[in-house]
N, C-alpha and C. Protein backbone atom coordinates (compact mmCIF):
# COMPACT_ATOMS: atom_id res chain seq x y z
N UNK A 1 117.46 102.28 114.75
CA UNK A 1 118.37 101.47 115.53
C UNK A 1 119.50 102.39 115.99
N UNK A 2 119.61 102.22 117.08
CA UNK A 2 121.01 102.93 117.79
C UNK A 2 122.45 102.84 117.19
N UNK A 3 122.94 103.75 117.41
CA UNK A 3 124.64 103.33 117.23
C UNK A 3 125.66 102.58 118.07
N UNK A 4 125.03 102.10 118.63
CA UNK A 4 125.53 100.87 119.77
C UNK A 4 125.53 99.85 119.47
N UNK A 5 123.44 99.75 119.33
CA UNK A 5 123.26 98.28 119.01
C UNK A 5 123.77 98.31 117.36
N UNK A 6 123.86 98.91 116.37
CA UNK A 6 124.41 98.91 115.27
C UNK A 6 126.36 98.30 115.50
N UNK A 7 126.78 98.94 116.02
CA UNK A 7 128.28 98.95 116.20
C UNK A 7 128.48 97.17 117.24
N UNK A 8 127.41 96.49 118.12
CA UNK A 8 127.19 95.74 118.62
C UNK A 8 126.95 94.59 117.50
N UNK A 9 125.97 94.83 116.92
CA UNK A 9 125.92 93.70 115.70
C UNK A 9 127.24 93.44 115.03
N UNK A 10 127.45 94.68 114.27
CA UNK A 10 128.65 94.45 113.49
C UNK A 10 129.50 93.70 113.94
N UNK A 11 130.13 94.09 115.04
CA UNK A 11 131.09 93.10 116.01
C UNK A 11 130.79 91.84 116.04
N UNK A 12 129.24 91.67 116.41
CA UNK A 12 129.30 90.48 117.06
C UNK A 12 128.70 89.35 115.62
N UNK A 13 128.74 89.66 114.44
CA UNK A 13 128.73 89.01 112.95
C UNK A 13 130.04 88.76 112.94
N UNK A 14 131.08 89.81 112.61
CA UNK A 14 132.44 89.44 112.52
C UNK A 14 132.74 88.47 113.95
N UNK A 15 132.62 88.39 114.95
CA UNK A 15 133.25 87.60 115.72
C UNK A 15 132.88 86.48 115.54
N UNK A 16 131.41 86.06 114.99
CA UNK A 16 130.62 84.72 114.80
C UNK A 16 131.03 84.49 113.30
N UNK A 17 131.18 85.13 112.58
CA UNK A 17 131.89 84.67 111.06
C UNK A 17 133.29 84.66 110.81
N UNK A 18 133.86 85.74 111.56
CA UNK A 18 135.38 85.25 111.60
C UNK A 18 135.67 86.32 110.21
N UNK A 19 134.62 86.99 109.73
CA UNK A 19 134.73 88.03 108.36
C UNK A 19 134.24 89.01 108.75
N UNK A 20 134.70 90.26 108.58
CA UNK A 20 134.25 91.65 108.83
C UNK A 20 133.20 92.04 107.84
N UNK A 21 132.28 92.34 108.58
CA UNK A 21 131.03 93.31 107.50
C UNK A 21 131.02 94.40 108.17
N UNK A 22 130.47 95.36 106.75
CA UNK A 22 130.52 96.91 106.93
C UNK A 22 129.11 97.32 106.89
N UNK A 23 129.07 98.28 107.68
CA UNK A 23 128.34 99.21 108.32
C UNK A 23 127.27 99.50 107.04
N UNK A 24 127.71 99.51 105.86
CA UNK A 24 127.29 99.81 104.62
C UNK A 24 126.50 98.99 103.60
N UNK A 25 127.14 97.46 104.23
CA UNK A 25 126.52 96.62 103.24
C UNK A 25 125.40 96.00 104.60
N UNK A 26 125.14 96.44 105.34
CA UNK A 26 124.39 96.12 106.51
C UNK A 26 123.33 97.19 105.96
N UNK A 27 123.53 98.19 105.77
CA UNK A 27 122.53 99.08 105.37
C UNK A 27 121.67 99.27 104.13
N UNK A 28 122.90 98.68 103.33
CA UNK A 28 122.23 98.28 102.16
C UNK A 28 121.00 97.14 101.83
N UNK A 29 121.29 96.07 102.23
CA UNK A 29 120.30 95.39 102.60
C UNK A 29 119.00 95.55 103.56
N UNK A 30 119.32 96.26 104.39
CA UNK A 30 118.14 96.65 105.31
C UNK A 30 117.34 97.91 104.91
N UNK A 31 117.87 98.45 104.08
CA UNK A 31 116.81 99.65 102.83
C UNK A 31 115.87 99.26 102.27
N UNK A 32 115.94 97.73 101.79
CA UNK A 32 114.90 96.89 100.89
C UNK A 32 114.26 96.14 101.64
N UNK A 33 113.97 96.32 103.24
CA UNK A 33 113.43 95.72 103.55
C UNK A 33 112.07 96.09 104.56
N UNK A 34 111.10 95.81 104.02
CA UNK A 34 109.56 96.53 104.56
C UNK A 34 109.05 95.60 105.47
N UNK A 35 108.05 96.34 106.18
CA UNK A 35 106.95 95.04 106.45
C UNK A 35 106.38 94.21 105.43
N UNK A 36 106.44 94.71 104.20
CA UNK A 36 105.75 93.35 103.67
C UNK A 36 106.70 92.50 103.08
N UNK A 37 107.64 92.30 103.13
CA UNK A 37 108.93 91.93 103.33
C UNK A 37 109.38 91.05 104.27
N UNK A 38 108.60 91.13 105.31
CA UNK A 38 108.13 90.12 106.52
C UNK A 38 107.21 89.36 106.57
N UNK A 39 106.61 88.99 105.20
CA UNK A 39 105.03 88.77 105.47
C UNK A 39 105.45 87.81 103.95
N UNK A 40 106.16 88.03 103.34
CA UNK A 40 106.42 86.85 102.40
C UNK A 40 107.09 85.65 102.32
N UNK A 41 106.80 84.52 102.56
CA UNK A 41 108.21 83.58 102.92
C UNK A 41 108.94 83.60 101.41
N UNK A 42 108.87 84.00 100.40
CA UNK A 42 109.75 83.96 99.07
C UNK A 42 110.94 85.39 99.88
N UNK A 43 110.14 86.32 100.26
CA UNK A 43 110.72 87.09 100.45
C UNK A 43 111.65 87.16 101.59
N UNK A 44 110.96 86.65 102.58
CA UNK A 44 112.08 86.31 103.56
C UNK A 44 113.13 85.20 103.08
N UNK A 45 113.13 84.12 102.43
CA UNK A 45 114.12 83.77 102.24
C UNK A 45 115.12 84.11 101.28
N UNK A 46 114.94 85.22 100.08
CA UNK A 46 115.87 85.83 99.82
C UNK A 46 116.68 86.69 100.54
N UNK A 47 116.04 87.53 101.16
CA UNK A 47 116.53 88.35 102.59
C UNK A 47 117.87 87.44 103.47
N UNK A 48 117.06 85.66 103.92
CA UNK A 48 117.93 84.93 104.56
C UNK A 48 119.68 84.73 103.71
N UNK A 49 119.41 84.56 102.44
CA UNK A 49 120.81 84.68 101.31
C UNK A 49 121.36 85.44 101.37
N UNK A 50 120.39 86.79 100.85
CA UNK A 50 121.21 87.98 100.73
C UNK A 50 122.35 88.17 102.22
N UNK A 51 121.60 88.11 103.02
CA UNK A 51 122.84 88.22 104.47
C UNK A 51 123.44 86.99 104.98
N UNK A 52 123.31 86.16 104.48
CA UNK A 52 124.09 84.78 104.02
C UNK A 52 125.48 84.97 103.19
N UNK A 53 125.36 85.77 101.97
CA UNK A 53 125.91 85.75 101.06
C UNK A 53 127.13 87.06 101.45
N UNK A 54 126.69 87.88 101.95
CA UNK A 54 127.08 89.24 102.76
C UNK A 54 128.16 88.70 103.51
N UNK A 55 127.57 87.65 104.65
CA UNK A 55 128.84 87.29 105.31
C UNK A 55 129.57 86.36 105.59
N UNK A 56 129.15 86.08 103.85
CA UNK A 56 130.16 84.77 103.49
C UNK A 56 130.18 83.27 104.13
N UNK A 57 129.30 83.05 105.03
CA UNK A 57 128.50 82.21 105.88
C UNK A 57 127.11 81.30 105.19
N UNK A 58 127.43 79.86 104.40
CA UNK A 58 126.63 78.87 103.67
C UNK A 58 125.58 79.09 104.55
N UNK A 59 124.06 78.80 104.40
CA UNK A 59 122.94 78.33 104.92
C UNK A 59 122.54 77.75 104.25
N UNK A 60 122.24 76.20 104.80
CA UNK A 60 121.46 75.47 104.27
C UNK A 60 119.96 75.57 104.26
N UNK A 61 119.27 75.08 103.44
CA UNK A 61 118.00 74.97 103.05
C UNK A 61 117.13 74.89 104.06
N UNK A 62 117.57 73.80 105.07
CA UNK A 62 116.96 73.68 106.36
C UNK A 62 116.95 74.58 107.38
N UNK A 63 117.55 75.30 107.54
CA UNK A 63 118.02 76.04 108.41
C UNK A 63 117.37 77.80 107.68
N UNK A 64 116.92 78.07 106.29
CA UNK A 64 116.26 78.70 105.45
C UNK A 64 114.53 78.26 106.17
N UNK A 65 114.51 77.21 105.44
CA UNK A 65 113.07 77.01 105.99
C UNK A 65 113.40 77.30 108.32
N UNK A 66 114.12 77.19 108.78
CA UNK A 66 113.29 76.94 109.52
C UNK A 66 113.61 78.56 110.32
N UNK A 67 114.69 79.37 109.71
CA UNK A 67 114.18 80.90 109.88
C UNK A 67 112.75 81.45 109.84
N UNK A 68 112.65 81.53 107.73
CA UNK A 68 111.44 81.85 107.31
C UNK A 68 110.02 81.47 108.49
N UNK A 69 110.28 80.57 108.70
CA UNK A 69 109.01 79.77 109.65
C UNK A 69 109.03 80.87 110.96
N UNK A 70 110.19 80.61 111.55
CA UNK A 70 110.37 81.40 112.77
C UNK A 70 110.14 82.81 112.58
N UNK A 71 110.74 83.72 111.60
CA UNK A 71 109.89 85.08 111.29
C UNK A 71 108.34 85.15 111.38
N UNK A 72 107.82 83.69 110.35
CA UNK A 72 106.40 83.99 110.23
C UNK A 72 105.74 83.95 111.55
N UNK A 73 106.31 82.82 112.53
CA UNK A 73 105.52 82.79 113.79
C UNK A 73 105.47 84.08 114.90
N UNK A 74 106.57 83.97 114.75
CA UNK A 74 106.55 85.69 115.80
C UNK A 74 105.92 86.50 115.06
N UNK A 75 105.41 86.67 113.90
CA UNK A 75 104.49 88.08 113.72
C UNK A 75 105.56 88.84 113.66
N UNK A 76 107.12 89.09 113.32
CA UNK A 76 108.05 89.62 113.09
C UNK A 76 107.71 90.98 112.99
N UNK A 77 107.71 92.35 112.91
CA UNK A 77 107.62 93.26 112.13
C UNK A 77 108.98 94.41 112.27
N UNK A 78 109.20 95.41 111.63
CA UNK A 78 110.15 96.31 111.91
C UNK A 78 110.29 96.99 112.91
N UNK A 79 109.11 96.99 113.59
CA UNK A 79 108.59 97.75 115.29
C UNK A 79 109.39 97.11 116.04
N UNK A 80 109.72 96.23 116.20
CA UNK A 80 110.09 94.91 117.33
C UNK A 80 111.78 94.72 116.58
N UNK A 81 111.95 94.66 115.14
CA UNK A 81 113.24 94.17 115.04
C UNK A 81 114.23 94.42 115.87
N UNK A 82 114.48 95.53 116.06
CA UNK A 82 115.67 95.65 117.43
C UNK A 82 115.63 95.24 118.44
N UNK A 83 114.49 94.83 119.21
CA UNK A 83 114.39 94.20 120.19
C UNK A 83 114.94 93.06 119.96
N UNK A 84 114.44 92.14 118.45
CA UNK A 84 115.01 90.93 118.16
C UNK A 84 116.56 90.76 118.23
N UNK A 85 117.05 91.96 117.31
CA UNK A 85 118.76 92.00 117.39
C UNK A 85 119.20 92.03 118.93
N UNK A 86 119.03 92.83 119.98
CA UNK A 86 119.04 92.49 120.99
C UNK A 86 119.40 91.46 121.50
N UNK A 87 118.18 90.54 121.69
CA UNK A 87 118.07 89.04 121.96
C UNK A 87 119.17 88.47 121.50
N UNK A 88 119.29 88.48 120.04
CA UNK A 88 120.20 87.56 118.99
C UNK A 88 121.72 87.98 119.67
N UNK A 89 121.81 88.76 119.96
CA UNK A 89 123.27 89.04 120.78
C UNK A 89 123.51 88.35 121.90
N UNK A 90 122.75 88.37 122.83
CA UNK A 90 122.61 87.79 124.07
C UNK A 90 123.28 86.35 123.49
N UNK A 91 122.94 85.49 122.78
CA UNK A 91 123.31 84.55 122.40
C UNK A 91 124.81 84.51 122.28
């Protein structure tokens, strides 16, 4: 991932949470995370917490399930994630 779209996210989490996250705990979490990591819904929804919990931002259960779901349907993988972050900005 670029240092743009990296420096782009960051921003645009803190502007949508209203809490600053670091560059670091963004990385930290995204170390532990594989393709098969994409391919588990246990696993994706710890993933959904862990960066839940990161930026201090509740997710409900519903909104858990209906990520997890949405990863599984797109065939998600790490090839494509930036493209996804991308998108998710546009928003």
């Amino acid at each position: 991932m670029d240092k743009k779209l990296s420096k782009d996210i960051l921003n645009t989490v803190s502007k949508k949470t209203g809490k600053p996250i670091s560059e670091t705990s963004i990385k930290k979490i995204a170390s532990g995370v594989s393709p098969k990591t994409l391919q588990s819904d246990a696993q994706i929804r710890q993933l959904v917490k862990q960066v839940s919990a990161m930026a201090g931002v509740p997710v409900t259960e519903e909104t858990i399930r209906e990520i997890t779901s949405a990863v599984r349907k797109s065939g998600l993988n790490l090839n494509n994630l930036e493209g996804l972050m991308k998108m998710m900005l546009k928003k």
